[in-house]
N, C-alpha and C. Protein backbone atom coordinates (compact mmCIF):
# COMPACT_ATOMS: atom_id res chain seq x y z
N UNK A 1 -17.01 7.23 -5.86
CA UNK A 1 -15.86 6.74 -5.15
C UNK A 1 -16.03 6.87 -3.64
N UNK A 2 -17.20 7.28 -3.27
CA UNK A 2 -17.01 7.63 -1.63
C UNK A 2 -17.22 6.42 -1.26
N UNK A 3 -17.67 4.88 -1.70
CA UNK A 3 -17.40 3.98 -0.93
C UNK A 3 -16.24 3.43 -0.76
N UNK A 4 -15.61 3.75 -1.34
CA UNK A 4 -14.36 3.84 -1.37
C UNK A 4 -13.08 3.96 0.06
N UNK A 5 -14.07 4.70 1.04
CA UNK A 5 -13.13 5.14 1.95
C UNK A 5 -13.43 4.73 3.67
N UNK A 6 -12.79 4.47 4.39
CA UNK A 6 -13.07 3.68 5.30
C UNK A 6 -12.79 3.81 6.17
N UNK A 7 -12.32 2.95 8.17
CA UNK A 7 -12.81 3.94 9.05
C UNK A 7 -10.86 4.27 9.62
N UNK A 8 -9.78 4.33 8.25
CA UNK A 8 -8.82 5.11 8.86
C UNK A 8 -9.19 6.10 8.44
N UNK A 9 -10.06 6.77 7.87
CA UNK A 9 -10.13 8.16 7.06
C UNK A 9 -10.65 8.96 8.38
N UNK A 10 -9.30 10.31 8.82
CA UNK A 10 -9.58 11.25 9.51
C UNK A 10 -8.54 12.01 9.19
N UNK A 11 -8.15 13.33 9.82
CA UNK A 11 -7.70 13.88 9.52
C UNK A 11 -5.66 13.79 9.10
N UNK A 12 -5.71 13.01 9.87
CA UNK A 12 -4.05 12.66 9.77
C UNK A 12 -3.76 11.62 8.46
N UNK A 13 -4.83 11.17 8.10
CA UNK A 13 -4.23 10.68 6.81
C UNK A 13 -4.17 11.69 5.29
N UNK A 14 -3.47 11.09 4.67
CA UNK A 14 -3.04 11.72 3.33
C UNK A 14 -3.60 11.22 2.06
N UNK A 15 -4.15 11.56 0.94
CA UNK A 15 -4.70 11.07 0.09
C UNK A 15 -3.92 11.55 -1.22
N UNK A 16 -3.84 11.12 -2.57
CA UNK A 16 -4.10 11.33 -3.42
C UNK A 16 -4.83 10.82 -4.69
N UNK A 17 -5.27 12.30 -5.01
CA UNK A 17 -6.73 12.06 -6.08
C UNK A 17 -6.31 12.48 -7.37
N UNK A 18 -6.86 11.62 -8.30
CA UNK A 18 -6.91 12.07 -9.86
C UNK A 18 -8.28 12.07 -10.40
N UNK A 19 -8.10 13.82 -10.88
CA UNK A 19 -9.92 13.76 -11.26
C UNK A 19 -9.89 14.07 -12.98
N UNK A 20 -11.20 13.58 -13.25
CA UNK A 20 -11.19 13.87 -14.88
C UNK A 20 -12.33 15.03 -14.98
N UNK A 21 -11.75 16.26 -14.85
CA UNK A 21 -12.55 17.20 -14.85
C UNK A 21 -12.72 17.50 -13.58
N UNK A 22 -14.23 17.78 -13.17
CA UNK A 22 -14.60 17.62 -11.46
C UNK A 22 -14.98 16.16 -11.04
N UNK A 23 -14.73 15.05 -11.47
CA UNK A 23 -15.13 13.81 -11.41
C UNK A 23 -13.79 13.12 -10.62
N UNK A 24 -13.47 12.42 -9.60
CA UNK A 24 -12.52 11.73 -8.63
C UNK A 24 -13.00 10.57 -9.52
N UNK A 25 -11.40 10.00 -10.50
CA UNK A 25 -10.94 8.88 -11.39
C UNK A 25 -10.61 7.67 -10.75
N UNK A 26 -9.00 8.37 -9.18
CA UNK A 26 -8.75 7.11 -8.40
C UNK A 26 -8.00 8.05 -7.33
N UNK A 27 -7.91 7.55 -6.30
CA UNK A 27 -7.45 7.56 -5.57
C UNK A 27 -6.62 6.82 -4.62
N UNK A 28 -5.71 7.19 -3.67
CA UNK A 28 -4.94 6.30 -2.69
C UNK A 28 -5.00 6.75 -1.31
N UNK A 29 -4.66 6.56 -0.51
CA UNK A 29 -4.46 6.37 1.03
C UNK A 29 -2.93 5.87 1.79
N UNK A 30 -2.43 7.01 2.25
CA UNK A 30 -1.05 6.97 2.70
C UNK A 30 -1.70 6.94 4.47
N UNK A 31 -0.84 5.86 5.16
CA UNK A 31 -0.66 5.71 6.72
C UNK A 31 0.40 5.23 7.15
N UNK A 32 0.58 6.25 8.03
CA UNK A 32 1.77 5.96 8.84
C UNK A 32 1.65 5.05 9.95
N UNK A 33 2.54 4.17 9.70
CA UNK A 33 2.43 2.41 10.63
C UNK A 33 3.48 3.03 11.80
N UNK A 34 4.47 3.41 11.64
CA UNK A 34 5.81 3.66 12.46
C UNK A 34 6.13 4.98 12.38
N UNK A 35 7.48 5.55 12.73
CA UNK A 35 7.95 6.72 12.49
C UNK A 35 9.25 6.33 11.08
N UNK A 36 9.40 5.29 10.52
CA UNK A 36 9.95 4.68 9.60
C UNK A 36 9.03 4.03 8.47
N UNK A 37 8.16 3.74 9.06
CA UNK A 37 7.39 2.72 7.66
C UNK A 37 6.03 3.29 7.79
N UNK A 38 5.27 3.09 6.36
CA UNK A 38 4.11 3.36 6.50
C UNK A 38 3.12 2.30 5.20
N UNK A 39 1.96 3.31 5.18
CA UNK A 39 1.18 2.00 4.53
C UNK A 39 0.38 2.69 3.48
N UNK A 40 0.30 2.11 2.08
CA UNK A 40 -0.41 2.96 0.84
C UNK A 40 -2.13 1.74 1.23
N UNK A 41 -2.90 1.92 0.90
CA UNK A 41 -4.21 1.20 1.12
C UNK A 41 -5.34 2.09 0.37
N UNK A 42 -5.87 1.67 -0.57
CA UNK A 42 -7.62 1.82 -0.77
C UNK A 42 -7.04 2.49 -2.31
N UNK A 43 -5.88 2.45 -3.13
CA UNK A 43 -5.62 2.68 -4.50
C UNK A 43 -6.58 1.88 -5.26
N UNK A 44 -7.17 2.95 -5.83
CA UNK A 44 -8.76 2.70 -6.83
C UNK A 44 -8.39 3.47 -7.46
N UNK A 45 -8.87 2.91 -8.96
CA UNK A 45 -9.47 3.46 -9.94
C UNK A 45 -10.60 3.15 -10.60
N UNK A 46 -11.79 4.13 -11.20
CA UNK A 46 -12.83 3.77 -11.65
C UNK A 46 -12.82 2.62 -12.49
N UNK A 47 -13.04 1.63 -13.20
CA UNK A 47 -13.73 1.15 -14.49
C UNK A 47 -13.33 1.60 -15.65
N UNK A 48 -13.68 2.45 -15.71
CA UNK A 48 -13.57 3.22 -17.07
C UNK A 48 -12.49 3.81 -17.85
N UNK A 49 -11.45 3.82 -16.40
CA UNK A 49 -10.63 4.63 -16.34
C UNK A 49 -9.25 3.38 -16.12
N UNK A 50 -9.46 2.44 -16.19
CA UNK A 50 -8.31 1.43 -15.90
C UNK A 50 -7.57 1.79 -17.09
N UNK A 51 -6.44 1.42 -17.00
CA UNK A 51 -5.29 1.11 -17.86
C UNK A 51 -4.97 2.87 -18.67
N UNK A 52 -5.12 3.33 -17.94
CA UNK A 52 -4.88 4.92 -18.26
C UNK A 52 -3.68 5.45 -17.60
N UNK A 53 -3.35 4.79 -16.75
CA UNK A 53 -1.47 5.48 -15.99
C UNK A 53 -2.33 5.95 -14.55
N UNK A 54 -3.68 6.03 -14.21
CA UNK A 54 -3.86 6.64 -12.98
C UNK A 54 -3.32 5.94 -11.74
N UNK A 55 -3.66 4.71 -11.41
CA UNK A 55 -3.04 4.32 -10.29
C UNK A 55 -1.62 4.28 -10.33
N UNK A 56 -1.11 4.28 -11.20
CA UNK A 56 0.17 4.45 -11.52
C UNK A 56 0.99 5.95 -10.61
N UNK A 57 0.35 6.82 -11.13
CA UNK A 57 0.16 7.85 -10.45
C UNK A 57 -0.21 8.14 -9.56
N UNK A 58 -1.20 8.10 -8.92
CA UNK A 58 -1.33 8.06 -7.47
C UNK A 58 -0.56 7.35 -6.55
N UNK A 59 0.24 6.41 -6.79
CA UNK A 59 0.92 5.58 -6.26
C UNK A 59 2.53 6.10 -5.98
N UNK A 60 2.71 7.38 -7.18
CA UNK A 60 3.83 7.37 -7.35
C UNK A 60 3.80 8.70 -6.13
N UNK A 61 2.77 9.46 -6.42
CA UNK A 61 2.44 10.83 -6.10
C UNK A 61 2.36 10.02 -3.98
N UNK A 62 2.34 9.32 -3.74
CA UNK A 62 2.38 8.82 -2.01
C UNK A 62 3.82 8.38 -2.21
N UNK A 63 4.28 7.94 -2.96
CA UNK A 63 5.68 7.40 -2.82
C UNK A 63 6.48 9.15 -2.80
N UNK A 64 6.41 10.16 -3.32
CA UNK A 64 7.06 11.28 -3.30
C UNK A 64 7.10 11.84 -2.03
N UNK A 65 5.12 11.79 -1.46
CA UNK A 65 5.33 12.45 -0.09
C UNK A 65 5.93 11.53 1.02
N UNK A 66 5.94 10.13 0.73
CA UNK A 66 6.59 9.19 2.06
C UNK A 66 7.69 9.42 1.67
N UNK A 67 8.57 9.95 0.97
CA UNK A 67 9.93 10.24 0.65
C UNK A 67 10.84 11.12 1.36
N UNK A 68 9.63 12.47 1.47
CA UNK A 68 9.83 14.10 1.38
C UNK A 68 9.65 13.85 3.17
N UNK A 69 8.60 12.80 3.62
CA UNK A 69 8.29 12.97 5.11
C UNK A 69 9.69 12.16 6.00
N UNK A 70 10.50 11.13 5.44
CA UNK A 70 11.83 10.82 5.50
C UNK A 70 11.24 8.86 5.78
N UNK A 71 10.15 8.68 5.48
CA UNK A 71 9.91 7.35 5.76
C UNK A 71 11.27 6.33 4.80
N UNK A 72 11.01 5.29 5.73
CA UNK A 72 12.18 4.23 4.85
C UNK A 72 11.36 3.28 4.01
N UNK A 73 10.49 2.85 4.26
CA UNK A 73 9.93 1.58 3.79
C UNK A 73 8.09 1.72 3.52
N UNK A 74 7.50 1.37 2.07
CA UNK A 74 6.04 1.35 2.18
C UNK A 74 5.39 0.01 1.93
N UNK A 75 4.24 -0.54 2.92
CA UNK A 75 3.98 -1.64 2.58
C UNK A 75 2.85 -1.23 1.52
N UNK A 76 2.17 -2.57 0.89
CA UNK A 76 1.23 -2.80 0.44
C UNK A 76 0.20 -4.00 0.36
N UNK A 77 -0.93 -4.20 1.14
CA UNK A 77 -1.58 -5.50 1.04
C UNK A 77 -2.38 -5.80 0.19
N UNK A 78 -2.15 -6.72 -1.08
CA UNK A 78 -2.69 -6.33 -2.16
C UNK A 78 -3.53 -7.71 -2.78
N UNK A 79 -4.67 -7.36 -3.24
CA UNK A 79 -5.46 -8.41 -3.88
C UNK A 79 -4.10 -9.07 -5.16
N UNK A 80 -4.33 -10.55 -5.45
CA UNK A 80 -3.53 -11.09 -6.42
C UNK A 80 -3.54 -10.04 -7.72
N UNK A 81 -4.89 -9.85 -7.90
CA UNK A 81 -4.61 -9.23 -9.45
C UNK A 81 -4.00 -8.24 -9.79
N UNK A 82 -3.40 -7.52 -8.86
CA UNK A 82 -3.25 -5.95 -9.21
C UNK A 82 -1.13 -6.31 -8.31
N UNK A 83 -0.78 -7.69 -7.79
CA UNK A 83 0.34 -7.87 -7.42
C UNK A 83 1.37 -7.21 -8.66
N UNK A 84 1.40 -7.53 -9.68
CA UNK A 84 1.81 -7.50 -11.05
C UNK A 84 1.93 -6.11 -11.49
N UNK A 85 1.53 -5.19 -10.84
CA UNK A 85 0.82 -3.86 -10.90
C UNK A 85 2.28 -3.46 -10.07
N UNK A 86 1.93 -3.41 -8.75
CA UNK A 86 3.04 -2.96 -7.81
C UNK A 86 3.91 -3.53 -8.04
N UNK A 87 4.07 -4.56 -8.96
CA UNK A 87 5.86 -5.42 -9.15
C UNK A 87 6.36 -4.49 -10.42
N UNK A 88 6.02 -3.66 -10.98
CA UNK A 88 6.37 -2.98 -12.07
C UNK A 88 6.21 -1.97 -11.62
N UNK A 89 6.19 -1.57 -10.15
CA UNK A 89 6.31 -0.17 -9.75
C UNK A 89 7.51 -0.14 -8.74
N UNK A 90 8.19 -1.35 -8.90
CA UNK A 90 9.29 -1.77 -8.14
C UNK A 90 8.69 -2.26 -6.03
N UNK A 91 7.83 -2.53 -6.36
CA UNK A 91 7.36 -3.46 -5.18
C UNK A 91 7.99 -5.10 -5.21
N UNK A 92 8.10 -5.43 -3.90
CA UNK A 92 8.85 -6.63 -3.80
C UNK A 92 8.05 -7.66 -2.96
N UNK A 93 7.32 -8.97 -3.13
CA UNK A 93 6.25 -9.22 -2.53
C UNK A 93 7.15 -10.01 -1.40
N UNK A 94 6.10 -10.22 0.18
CA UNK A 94 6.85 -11.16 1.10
C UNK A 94 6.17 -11.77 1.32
N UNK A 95 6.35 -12.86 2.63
CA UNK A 95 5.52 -13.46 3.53
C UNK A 95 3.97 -14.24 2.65
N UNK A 96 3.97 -15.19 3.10
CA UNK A 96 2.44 -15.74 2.50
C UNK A 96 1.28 -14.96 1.77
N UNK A 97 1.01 -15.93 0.83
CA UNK A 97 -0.60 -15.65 0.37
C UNK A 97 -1.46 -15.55 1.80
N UNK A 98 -2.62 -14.77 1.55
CA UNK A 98 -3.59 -14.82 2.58
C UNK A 98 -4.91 -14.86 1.84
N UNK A 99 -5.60 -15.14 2.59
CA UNK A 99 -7.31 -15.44 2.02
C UNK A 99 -7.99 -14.18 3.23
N UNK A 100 -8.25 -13.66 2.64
CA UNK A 100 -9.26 -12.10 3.31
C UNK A 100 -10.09 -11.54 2.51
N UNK A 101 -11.79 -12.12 3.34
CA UNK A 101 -12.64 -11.96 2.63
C UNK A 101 -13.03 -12.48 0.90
N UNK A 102 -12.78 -13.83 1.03
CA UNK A 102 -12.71 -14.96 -0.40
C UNK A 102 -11.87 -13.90 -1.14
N UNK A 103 -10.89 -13.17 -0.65
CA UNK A 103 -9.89 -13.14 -1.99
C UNK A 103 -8.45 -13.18 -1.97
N UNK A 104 -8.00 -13.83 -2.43
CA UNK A 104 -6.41 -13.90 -1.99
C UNK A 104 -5.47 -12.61 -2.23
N UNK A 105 -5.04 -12.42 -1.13
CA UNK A 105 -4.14 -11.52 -1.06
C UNK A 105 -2.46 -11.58 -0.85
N UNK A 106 -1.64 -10.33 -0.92
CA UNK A 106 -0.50 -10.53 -0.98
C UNK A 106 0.11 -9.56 -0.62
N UNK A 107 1.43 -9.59 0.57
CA UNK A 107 2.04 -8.18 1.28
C UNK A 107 3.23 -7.78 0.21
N UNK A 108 3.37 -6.57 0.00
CA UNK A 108 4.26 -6.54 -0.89
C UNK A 108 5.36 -5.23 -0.20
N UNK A 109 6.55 -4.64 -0.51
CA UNK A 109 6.98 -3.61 0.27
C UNK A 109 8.47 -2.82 -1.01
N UNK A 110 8.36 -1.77 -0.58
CA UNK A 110 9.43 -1.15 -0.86
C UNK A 110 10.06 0.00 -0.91
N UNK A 111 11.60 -0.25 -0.45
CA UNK A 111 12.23 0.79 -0.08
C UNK A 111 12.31 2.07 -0.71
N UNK A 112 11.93 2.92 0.11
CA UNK A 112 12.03 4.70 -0.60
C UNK A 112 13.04 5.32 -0.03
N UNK A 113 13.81 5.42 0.82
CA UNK A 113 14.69 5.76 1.54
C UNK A 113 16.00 4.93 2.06
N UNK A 114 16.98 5.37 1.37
CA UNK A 114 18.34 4.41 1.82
C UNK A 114 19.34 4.87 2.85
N UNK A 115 19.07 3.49 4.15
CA UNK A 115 19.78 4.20 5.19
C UNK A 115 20.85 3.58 5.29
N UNK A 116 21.59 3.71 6.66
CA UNK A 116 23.02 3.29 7.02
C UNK A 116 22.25 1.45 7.14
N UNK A 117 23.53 0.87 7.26
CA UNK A 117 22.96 -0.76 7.28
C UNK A 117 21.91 -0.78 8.00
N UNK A 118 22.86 -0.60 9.60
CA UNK A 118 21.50 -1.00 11.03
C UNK A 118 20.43 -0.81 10.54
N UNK A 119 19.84 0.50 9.26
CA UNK A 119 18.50 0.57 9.42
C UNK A 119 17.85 -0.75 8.92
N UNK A 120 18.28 -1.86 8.62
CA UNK A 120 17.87 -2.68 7.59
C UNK A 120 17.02 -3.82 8.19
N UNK A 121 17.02 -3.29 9.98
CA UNK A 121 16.42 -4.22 10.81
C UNK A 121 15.12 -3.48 10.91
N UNK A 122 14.63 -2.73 9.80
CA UNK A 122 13.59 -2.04 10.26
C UNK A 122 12.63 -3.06 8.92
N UNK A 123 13.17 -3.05 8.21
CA UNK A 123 12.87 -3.95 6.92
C UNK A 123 12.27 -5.46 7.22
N UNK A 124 13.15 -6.10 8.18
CA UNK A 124 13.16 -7.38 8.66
C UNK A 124 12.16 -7.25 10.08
N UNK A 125 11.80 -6.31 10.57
CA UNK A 125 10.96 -6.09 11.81
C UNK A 125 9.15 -6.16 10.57
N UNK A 126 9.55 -5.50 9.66
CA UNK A 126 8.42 -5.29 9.06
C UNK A 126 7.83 -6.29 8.33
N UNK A 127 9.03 -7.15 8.00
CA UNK A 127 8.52 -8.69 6.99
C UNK A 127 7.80 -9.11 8.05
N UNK A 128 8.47 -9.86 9.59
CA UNK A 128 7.97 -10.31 10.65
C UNK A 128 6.56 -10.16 10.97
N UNK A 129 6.31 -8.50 10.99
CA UNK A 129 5.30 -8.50 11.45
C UNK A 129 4.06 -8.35 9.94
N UNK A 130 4.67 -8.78 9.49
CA UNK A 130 3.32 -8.84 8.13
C UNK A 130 3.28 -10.32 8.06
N UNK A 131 4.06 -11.43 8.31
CA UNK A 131 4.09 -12.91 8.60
C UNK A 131 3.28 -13.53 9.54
N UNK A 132 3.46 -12.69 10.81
CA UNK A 132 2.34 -12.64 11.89
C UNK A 132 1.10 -12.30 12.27
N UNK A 133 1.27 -10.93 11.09
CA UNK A 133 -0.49 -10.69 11.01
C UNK A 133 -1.12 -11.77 9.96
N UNK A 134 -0.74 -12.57 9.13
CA UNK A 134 -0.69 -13.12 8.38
C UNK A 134 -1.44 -14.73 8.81
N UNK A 135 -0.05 -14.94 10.05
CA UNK A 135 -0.46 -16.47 10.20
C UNK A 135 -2.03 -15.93 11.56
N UNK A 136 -1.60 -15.06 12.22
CA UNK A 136 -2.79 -14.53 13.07
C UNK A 136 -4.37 -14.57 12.69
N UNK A 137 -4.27 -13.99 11.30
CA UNK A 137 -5.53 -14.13 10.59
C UNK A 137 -6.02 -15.67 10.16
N UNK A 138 -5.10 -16.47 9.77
CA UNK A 138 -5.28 -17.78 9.31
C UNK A 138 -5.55 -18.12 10.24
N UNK A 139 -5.09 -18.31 11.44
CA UNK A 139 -5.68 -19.17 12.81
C UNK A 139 -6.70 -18.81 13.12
N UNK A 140 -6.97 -17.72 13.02
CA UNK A 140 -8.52 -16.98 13.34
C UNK A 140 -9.57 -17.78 12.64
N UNK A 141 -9.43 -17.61 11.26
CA UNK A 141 -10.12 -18.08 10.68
C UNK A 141 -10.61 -18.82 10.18
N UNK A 142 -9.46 -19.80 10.56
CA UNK A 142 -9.48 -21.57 10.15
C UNK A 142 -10.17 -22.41 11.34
């Protein structure tokens, strides 16, 4: 799994790991985007180990600590196949398909923390700017 990890990995990020024995099964990657929102990225699981509840778990186990840290909102940028995955973990997809690196992808988000209304422009700041990184990349690349 160590290719696995990439160049946000330093000390301020947060991980969680599920091992089978002394063996790392899957893991995730919690980042903080804002002092309100943050970002789950690099949820793997081995092969072998699919369809076992692990990413399930790891997913849930970053959703507890973005909870406990008082975040409102977690995104997720997610290859198509695994969309279906986070929609049954109560993820809510937004903003365009994207093509990154021949594979289509998809922003998905959801609320862990329920605030007073106003906070709800933090929600709508965050669709925005996942629309923009979005069309940003397409112009780039087209």
């Amino acid at each position: 799994m160590a290719d696995k990890f990439d160049a946000n990995d330093e000390t301020r990020t947060v991980y969680a790991v599920v091992y089978d024995n002394d063996q790392p099964v899957s893991t995730g990657q919690f980042l903080a985007e804002t002092k309100i929102e943050a970002r789950l990225t690099r949820i793997v699981t081995l092969a072998d180990y699919c369809g076992c509840g692990y990413g399930a778990k790891v997913t849930e186990a970053l959703e507890t600590y973005t909870r406990r840290e008082g975040f409102y909102q977690l995104t997720i940028h997610s290859e198509l196949t695994a969309q279906t995955f986070y929609e049954n973990l109560g993820y809510q997809s937004y903003g365009p398909k994207c093509l990154e690196d021949g594979e289509y992808c998809q922003s998905l988000a959801k609320t862990i923390l329920k605030w007073e209304k106003n906070m709800d422009i933090a929600m709508l700041i965050a669709i925005v700017g996942g629309l923009l990184g979005c069309y940003l990349y397409l112009t780039k690349n087209n």
